[in-house]
Protein backbone atom coordinates (compact mmCIF):
# COMPACT_ATOMS: atom_id res chain seq x y z
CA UNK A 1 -28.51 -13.31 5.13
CA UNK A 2 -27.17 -16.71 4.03
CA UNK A 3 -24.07 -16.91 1.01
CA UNK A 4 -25.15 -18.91 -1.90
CA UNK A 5 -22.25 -20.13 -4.20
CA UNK A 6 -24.04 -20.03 -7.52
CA UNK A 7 -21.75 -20.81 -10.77
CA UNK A 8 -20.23 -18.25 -12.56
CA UNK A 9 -22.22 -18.65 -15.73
CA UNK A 10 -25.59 -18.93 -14.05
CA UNK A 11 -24.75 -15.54 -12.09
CA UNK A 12 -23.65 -13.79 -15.42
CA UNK A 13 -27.02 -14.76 -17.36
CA UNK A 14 -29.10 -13.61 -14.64
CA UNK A 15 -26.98 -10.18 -13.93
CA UNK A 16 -27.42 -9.81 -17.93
CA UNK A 17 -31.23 -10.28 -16.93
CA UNK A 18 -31.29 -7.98 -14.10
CA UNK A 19 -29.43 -5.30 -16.09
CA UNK A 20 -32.17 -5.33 -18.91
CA UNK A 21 -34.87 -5.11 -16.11
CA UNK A 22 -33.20 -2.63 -14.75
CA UNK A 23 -32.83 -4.02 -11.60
CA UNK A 24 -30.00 -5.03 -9.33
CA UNK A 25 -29.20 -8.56 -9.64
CA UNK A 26 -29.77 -9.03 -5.57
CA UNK A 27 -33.02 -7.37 -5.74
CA UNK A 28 -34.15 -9.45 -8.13
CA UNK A 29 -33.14 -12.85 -7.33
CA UNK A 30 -35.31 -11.90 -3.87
CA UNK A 31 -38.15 -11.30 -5.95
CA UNK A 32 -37.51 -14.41 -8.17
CA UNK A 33 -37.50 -16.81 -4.55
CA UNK A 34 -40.25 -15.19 -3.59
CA UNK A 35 -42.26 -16.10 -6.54
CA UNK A 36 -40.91 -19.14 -6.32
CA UNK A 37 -42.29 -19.81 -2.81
CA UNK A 38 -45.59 -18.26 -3.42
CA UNK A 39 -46.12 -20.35 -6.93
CA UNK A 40 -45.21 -23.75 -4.33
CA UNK A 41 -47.61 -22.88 -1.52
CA UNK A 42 -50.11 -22.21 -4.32
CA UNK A 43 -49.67 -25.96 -5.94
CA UNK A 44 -50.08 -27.41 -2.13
CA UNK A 45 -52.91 -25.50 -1.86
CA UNK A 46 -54.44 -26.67 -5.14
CA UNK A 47 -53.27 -30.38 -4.29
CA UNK A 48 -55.09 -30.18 -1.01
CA UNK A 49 -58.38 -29.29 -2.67
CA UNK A 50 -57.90 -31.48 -4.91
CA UNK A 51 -57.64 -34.36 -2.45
CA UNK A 52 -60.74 -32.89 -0.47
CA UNK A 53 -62.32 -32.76 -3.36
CA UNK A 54 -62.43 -36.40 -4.45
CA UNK A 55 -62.69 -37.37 -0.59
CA UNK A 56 -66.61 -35.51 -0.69
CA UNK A 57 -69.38 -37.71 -0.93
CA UNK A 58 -70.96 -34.88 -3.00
CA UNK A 59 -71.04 -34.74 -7.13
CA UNK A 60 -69.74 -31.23 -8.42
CA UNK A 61 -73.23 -30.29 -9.67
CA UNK A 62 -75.07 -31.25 -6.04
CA UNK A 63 -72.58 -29.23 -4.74
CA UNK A 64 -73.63 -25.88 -6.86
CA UNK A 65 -76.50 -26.76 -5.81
CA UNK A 66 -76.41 -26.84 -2.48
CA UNK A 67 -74.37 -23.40 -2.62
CA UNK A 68 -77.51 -22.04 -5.15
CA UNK A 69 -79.97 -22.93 -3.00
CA UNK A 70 -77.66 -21.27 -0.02
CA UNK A 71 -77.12 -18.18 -1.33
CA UNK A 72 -80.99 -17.83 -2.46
CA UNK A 73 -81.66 -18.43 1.38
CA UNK A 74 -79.65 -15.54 2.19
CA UNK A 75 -81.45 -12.81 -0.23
CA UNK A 76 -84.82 -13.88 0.84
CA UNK A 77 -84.20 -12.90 4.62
């Protein structure tokens, strides 16, 4: 595992944290980067469809639609 210098008073306010969760501060911090990485990938994500989105050449409402008239398809078979 890689060493992080981190200051002093940053450490202490997020050991005070940890210690009023309960938690050890290492622990933590793991689970604090990893929400941190999953709340990024999520905003790419979101940005991505975004983009796709406003590439279609399809208005929001054909598009329900089109997944109505789909998914009617599908029950009548």
């Amino acid at each position: 595992m890689p060493e992080l210098k981190i200051s002093k008073g940053i450490w202490d306010d997020f050991v005070a944290i940890a210690e009023k969760r309960k938690r050890k501060p290492e622990a933590l911090a793991q689970d604090v980067l990893r929400d941190f990485i999953q709340h990024f990938t999520d905003e790419e994500l979101l940005e991505r469809s975004c983009a796709a989105a406003r590439r279609t050449a399809f208005r929001i409402e054909e598009s329900e639609d089109v997944v109505r008239q789909h998914r009617q398809s599908g029950k009548r078979k």
